[in-house]
Protein backbone atom coordinates (compact mmCIF):
# COMPACT_ATOMS: atom_id res chain seq x y z
CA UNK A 1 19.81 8.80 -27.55
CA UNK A 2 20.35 5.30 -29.69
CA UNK A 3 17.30 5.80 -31.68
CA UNK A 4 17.63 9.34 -32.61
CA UNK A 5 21.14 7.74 -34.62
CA UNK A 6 19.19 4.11 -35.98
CA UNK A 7 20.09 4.11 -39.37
CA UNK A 8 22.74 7.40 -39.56
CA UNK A 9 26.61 7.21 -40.43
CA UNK A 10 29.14 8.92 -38.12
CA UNK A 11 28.43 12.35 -40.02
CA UNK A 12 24.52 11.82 -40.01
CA UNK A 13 24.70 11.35 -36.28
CA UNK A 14 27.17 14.39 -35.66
CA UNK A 15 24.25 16.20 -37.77
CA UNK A 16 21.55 15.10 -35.48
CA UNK A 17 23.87 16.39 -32.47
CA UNK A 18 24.18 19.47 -34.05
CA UNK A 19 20.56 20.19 -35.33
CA UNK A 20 19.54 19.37 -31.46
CA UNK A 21 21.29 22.22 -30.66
CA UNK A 22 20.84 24.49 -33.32
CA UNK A 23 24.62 24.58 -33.73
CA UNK A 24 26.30 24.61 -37.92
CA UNK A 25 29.22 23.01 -38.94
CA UNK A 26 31.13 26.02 -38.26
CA UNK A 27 30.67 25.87 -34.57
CA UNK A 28 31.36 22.72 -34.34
CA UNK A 29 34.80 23.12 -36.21
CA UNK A 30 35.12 26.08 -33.36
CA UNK A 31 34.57 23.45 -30.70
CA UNK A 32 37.46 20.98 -31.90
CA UNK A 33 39.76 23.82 -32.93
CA UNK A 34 39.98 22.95 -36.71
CA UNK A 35 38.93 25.02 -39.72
CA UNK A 36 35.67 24.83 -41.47
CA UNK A 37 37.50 23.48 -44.31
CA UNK A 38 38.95 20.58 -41.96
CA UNK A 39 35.22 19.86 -41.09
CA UNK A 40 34.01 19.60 -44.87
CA UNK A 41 37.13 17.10 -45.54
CA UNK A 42 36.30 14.71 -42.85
CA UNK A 43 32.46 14.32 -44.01
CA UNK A 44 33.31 14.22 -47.54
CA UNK A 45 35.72 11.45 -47.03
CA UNK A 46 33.95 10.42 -43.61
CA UNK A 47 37.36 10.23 -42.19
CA UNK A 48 36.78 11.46 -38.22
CA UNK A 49 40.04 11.25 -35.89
CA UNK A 50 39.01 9.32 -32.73
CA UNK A 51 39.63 12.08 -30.13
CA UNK A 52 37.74 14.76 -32.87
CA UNK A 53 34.81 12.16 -31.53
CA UNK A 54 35.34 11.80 -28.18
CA UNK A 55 35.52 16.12 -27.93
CA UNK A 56 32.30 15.40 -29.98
CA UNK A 57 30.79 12.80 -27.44
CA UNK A 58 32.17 14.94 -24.66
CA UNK A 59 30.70 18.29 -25.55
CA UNK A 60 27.30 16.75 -26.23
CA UNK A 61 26.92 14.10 -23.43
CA UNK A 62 26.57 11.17 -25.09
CA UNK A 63 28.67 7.77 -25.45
CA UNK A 64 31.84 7.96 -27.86
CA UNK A 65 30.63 4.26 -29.11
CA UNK A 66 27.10 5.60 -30.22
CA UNK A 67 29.38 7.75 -32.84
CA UNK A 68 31.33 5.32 -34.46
């Protein structure tokens, strides 16, 4: 899963995750129980809580580190 993220920020690589899946934004604000708007605040200011990345990591089976 490393090289699919070579070269991606935390919110390119939560893209990637989500575009594997077909899943939006939306769903994944669903998935850590925050608003859309919450979503669009942490990518603009790229500002992720550590356990919004490890619910991240866990729902799509991959290493918290290869987020960060």
């Amino acid at each position: 899963m490393v090289d699919m993220f070579e070269g991606l920020d935390t919110n390119g690589k939560i893209k990637a995750l989500l575009a594997s899946r077909d899943l939006t934004w939306t769903a994944l604000a669903k998935v850590l129980e925050v608003t859309p708007e919450t979503i669009d605040n942490r990518k603009k200011q790229s500002n992720w809580k550590l356990e919004e990345l490890r619910t991240v990591a866990e729902f799509f089976s991959v290493d918290p580190k290869e987020l960060i």
